[in-house]
Protein backbone atom coordinates (compact mmCIF):
# COMPACT_ATOMS: atom_id res chain seq x y z
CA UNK A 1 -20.26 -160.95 4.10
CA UNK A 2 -23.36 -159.04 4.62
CA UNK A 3 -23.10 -156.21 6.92
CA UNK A 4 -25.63 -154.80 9.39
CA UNK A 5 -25.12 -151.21 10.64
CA UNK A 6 -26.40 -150.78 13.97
CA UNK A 7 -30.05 -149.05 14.67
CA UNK A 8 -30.02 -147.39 18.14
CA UNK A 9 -33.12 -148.09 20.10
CA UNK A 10 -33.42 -144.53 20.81
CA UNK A 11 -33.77 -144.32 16.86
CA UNK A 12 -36.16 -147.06 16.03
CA UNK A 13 -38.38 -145.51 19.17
CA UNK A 14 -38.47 -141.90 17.18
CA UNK A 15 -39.36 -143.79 13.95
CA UNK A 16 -42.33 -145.94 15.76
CA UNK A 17 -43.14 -142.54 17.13
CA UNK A 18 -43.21 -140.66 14.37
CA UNK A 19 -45.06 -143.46 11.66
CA UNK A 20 -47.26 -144.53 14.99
CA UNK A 21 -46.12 -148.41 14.23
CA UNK A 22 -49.44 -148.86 12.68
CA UNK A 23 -50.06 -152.15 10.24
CA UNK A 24 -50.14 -150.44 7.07
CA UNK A 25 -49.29 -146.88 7.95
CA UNK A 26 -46.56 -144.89 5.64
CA UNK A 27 -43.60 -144.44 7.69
CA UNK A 28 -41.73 -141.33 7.70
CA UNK A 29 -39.26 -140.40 4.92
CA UNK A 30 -36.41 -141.09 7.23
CA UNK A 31 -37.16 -145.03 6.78
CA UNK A 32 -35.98 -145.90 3.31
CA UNK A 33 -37.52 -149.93 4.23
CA UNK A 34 -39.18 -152.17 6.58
CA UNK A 35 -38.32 -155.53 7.23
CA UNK A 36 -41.04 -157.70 9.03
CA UNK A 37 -41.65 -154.81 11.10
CA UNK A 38 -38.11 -153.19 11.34
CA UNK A 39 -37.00 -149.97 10.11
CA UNK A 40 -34.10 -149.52 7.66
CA UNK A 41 -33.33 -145.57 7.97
CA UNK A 42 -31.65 -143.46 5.39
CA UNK A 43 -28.71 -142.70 7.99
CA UNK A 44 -27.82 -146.33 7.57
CA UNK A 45 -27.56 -146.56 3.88
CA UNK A 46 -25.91 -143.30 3.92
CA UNK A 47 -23.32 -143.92 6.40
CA UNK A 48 -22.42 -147.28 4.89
CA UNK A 49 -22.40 -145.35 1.10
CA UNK A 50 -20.09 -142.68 2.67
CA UNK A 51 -17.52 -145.30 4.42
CA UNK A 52 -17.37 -147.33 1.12
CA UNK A 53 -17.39 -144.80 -1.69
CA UNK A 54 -14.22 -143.48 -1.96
CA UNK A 55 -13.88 -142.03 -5.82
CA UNK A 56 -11.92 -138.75 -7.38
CA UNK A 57 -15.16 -138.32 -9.36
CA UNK A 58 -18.15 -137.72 -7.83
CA UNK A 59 -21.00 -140.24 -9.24
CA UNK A 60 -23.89 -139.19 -10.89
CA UNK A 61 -27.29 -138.99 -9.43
CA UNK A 62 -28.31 -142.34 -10.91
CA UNK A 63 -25.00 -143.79 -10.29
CA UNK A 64 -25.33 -143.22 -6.94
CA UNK A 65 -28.81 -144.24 -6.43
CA UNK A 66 -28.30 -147.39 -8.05
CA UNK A 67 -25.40 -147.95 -5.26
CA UNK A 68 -27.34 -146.99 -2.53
CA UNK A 69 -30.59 -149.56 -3.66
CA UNK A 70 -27.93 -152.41 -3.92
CA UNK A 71 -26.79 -151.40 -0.51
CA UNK A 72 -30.13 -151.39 0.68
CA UNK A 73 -30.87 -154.59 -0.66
CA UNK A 74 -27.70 -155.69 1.45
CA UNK A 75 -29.15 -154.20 4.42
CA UNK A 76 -32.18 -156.11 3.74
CA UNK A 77 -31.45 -159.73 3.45
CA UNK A 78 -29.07 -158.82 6.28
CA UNK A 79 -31.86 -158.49 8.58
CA UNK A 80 -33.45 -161.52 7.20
CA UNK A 81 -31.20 -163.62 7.99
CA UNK A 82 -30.40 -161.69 11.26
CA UNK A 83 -33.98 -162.97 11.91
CA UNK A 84 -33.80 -166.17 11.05
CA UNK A 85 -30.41 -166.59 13.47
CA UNK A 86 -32.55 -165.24 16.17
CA UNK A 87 -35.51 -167.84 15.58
CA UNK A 88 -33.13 -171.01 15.72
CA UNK A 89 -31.62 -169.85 18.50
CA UNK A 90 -28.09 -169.03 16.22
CA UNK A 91 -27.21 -165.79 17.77
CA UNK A 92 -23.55 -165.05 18.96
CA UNK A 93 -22.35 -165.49 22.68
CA UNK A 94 -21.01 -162.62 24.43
CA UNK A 95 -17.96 -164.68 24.68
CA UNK A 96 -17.64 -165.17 20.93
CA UNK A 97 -18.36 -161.65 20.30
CA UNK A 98 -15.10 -160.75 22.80
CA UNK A 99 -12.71 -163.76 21.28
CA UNK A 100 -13.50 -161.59 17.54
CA UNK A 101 -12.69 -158.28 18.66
CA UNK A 102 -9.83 -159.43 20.65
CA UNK A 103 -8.86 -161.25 17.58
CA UNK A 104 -9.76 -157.86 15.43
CA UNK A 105 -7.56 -155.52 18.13
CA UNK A 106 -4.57 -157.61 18.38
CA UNK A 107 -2.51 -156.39 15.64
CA UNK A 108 -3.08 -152.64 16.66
CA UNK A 109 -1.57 -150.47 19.54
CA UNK A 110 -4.87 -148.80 21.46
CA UNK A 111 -4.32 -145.54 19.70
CA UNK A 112 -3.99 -147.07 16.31
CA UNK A 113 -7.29 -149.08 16.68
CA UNK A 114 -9.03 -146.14 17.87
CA UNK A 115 -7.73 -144.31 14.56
CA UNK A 116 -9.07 -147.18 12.63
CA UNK A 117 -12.36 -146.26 14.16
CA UNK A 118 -12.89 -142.95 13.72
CA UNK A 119 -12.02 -143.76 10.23
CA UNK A 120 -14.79 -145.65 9.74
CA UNK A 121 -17.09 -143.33 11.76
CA UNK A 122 -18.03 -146.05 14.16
CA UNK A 123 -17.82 -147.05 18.08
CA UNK A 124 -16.35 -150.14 19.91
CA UNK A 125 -20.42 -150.50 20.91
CA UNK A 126 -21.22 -150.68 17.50
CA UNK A 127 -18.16 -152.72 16.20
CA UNK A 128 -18.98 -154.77 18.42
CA UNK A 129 -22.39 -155.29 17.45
CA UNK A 130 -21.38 -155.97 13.99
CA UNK A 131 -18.98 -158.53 14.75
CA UNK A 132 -22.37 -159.93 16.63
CA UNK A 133 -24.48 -160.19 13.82
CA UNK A 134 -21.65 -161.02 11.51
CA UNK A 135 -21.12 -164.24 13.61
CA UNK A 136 -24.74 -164.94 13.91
CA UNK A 137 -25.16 -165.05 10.20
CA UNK A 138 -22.02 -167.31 9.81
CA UNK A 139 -23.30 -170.07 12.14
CA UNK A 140 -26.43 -169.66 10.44
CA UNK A 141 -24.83 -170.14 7.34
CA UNK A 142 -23.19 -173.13 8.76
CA UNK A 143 -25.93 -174.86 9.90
CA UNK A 144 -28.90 -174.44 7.16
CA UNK A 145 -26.56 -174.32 4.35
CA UNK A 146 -22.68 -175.04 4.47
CA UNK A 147 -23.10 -179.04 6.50
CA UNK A 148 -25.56 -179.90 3.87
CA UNK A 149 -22.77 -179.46 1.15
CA UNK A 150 -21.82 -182.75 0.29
CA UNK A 151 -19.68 -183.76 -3.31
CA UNK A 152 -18.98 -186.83 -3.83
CA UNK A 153 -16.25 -188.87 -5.95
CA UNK A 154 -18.58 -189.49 -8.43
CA UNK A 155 -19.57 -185.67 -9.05
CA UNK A 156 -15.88 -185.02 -9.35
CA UNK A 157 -15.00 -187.97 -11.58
CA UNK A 158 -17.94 -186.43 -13.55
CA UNK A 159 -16.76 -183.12 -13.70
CA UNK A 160 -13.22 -184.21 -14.56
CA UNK A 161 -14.79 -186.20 -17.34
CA UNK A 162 -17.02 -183.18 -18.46
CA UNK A 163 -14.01 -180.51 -19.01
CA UNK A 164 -11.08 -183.24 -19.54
CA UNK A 165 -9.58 -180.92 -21.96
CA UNK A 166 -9.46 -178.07 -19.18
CA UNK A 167 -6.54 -180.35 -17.72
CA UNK A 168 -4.47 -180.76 -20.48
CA UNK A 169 -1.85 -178.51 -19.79
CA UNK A 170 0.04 -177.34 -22.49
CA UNK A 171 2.52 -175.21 -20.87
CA UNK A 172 3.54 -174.99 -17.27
CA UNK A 173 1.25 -173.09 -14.80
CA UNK A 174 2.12 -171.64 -11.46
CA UNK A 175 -0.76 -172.30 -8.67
CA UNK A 176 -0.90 -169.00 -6.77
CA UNK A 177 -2.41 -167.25 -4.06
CA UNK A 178 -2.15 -163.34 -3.35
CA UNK A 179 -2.43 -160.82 -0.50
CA UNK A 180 -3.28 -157.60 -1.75
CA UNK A 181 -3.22 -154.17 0.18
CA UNK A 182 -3.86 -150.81 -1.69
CA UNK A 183 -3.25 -147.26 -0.43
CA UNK A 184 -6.75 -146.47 -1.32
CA UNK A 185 -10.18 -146.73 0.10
CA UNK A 186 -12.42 -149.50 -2.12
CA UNK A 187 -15.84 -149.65 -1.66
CA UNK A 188 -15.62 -153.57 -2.78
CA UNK A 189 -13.53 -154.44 -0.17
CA UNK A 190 -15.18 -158.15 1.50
CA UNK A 191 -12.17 -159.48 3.68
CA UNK A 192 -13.55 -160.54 6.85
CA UNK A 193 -12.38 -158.23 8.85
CA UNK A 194 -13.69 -155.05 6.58
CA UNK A 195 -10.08 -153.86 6.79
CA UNK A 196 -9.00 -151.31 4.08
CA UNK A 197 -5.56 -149.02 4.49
CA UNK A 198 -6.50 -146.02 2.82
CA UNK A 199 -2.81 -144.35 2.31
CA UNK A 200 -0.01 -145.33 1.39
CA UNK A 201 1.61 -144.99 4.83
CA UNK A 202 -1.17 -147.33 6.03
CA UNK A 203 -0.59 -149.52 3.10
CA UNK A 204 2.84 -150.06 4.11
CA UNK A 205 2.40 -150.37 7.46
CA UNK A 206 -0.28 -153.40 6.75
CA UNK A 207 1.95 -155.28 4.08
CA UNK A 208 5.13 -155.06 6.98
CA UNK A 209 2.57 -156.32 9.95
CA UNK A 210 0.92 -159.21 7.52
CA UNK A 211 4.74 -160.25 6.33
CA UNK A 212 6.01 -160.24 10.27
CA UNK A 213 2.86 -162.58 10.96
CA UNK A 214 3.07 -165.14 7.81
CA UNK A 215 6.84 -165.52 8.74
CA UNK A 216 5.97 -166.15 12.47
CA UNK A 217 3.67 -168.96 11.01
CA UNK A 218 0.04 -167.73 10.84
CA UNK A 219 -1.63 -169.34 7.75
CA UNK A 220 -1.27 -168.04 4.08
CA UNK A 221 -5.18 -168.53 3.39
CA UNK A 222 -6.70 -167.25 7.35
CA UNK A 223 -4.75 -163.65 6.54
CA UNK A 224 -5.78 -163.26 3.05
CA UNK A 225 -9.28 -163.70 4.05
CA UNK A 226 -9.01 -161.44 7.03
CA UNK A 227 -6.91 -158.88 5.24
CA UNK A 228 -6.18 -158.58 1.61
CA UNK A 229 -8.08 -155.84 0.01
CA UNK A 230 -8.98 -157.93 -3.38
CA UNK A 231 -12.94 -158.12 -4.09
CA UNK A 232 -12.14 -160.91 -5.89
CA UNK A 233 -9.77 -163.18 -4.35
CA UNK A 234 -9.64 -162.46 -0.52
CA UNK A 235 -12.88 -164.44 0.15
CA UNK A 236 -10.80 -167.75 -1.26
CA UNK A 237 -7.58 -167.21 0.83
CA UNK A 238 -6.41 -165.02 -1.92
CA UNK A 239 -6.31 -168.62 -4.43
CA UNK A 240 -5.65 -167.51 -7.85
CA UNK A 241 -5.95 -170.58 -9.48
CA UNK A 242 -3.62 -171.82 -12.25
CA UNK A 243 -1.51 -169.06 -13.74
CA UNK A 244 0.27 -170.09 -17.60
CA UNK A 245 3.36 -169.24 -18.23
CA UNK A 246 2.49 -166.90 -21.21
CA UNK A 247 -0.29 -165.38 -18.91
CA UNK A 248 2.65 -164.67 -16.25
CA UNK A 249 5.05 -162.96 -18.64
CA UNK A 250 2.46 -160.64 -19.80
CA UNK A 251 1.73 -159.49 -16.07
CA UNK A 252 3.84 -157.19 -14.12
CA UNK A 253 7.47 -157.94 -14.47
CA UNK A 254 8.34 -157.67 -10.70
CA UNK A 255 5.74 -160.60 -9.97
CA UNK A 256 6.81 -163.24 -12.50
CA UNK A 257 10.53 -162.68 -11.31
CA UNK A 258 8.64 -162.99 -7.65
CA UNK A 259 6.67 -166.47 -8.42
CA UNK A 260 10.08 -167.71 -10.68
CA UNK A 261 11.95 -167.51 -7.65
CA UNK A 262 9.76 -169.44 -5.37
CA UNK A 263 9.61 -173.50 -4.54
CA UNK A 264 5.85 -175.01 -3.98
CA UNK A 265 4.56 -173.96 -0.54
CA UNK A 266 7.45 -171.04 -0.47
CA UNK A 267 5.87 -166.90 0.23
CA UNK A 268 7.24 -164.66 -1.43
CA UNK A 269 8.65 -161.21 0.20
CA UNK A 270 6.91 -157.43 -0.24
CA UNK A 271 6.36 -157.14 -3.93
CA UNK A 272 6.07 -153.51 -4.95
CA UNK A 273 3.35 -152.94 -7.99
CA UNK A 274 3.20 -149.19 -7.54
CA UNK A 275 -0.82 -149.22 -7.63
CA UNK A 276 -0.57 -152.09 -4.75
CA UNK A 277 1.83 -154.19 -2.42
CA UNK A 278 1.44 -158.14 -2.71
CA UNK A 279 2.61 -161.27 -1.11
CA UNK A 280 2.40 -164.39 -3.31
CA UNK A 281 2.52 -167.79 -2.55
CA UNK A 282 3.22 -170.35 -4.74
CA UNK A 283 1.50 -172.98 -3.83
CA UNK A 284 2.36 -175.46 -6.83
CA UNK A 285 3.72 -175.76 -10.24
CA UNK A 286 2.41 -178.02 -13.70
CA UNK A 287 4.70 -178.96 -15.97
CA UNK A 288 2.90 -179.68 -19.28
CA UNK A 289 0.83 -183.04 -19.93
CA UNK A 290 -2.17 -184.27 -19.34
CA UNK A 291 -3.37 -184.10 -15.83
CA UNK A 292 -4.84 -187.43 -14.50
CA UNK A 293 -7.97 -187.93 -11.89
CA UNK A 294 -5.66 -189.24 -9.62
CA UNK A 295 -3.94 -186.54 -9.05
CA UNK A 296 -4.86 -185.17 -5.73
CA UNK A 297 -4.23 -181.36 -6.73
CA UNK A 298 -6.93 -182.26 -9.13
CA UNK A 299 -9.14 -183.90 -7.46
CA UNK A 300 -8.86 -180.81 -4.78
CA UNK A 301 -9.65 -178.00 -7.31
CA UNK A 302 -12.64 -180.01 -8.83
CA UNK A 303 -14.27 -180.53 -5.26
CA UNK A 304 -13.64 -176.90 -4.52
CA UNK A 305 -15.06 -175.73 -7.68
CA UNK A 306 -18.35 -178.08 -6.92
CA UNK A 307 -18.43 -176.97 -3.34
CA UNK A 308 -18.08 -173.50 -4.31
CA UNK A 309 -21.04 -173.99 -6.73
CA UNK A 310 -23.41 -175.66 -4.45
CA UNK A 311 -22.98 -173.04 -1.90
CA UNK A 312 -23.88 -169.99 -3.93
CA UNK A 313 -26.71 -172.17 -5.50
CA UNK A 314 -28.04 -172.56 -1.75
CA UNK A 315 -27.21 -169.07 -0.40
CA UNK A 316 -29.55 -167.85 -3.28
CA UNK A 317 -32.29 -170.21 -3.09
CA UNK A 318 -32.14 -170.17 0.52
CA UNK A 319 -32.33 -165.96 0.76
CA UNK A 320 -35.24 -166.40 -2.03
CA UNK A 321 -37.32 -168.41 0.55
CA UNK A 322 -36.75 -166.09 3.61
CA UNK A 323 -38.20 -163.43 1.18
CA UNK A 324 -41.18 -164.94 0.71
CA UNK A 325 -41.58 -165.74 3.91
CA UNK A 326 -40.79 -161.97 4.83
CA UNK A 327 -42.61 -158.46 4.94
CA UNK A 328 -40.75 -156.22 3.13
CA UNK A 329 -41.36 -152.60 1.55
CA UNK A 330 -38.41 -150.82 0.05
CA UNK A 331 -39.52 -146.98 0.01
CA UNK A 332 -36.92 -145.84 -1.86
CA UNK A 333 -37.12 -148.06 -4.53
CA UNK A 334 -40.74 -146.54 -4.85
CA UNK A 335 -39.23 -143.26 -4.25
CA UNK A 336 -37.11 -144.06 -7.38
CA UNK A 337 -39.53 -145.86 -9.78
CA UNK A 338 -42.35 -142.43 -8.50
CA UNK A 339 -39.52 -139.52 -9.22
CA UNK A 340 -38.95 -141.33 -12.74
CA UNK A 341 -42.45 -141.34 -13.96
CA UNK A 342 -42.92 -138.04 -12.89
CA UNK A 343 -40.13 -136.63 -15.24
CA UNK A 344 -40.71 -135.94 -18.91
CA UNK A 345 -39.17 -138.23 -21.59
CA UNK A 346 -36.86 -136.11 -23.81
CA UNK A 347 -38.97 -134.40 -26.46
CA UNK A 348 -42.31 -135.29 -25.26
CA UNK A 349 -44.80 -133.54 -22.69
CA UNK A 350 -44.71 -135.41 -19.43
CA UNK A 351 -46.60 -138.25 -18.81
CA UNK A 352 -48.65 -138.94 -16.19
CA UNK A 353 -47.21 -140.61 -13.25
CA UNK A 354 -48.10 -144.37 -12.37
CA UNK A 355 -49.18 -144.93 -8.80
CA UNK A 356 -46.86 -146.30 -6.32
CA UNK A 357 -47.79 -149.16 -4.86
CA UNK A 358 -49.79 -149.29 -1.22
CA UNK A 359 -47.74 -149.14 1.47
CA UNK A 360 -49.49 -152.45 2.96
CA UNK A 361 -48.35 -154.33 0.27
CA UNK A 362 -46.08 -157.18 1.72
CA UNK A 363 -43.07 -157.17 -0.89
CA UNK A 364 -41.74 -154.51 -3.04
């Protein structure tokens, strides 16, 4: 989920000061963007990069830049759609804002939530005003893009038909979802919470809490989406797909004896992977064969798939059209592109550099 750090109006009033807020006037080199008339200041990119990068090795000075422009970009169509939330009338009620972070607090004494903050170098204020646009963008998300997903029978008889041979299962296969939780910071993390341990005291601490809560009943997917720390997987309830077999026994020992011992629907206990802990559910198991249309499982998965499809398809075209709609000037992107022509090419005398573009352009 795109994330929004939070601008101070005592900021944005020293940055209209200082550029005078003129159409067309060169901000100051504090603003590293503008957004239909709103700042984006290096602090913000810089305080995200900080929280997020968490490496032995430092990067390298391109490396780095190149993480910093894609999470300016972030920052970016964050605000776009932040503006488009406030235009339909989309933005989050103080009393949604409250159910999230009491929702966000509840597993944590006070004193361990406030250690959770400082960690992450932020206030309740602004947590709070995260959780604010975060639920903004969701219900605009909602509205202008997730009800107008529709896929019907004959798309998935279609599909079926299209990669018949992808359910022709020649060995048995283990449907399997995973909570993950690391003892290190990741600067992919995307759970919806943003929660990351980042030791392995905290790691342990968060696999114990999430076991107490799946065995108390709280749902398998809701927590792996909340809380496991896998780019990949926590933003599908931790879903896995189909595991083989062959696939399994070539994996971890400790996790095939883990999903072995488990009935459809059963979670597993703490699995310990040394570079992570896990959870596991197995959530069903193939035996080989052919897998028909009818099968609901089937019919499930293909729908997801399509669903899954469509959506991205419409996020993209639908964050394309609020940028052409938009103002936008990414300075340091110009910064970038200016400091590169300006160096020499190995071997050669340096080269002229090409001018930057005017700052009154619309789009960068």
């Amino acid at each position: 989920m795109l994330k929004r750090i939070v601008v101070s109006m005592i900021a944005v009033g020293a940055v209209c000061l200082a550029a005078g807020c003129q159409r067309g006037s060169r901000p100051g080199p504090d603003v590293w963007a503008m957004v239909n008339g709103h700042p984006i200041l290096k602090q913000q990119v810089e305080r995200y990069y900080r929280s997020q990068y968490n490496k032995p090795n430092r990067p390298s000075p391109e490396e780095a830049q190149f993480l910093k422009l894609n999470i300016l970009d972030e920052l970016i169509n964050n605000e776009l759609l932040l503006d488009q939330a406030q235009k339909l009338g989309l933005e989050a009620t103080d009393s949604e804002v409250e159910q999230k972070f009491t929702e966000l607090k509840t597993p944590y004494s006070d004193e361990q939530f406030q250690h959770e903050l400082a960690q992450r170098g932020i206030t309740v204020d602004q947590l709070k005003t995260n959780l604010r646009d975060r639920i903004s963008i969701q219900k605009l998300i909602n509205r202008e893009i997730t009800s107008k997903i529709n896929v019907t029978t004959q798309e998935i008889a279609e599909a079926y038909n299209r990669d018949r041979a992808d359910y022709d299962v020649a060995e048995p296969e283990y449907h399997i979802a995973q909570i993950v939780v690391t003892p290190l910071r990741d600067p992919e993390i995307r759970n919806r919470k943003n929660d990351d341990a980042t030791n392995p005291a905290e790691a342990r601490k968060k696999i114990r809490m999430l076991l107490e809560r799946l065995r108390s009943g709280t749902d398998f997917s809701d927590l792996a989406m909340d809380y496991s720390e896998d780019a990949v997987t926590a933003s599908t309830g931790g879903d896995l797909g189909f595991i083989s077999a062959s696939a399994l026994n070539q994996g971890d020992p400790a996790l095939k004896r883990a999903v072995l011992a488990l009935k459809p629907g059963q979670i597993s206990g703490i699995i310990d992977l040394k570079s992570s802990y896990r959870i596991i559910k197995l959530i069903a198991q193939v035996s080989p064969g052919q897998r028909k249309l009818s099968d609901p499982q089937v019919q499930q998965s293909i729908r997801e798939t399509l669903r899954n499809r469509k959506e991205q398809l419409l996020r993209t075209a639908y964050l394309a059209t609020l940028h052409d709609q938009a103002r936008i000037t990414n300075y340091l992107a110009r910064q970038i592109m200016a400091a590169d022509a300006n160096m020499p090419a190995s071997g050669s005398p340096s080269a002229p550099a090409a001018p930057a573009p005017a700052p009154g352009s619309s789009k960068q």
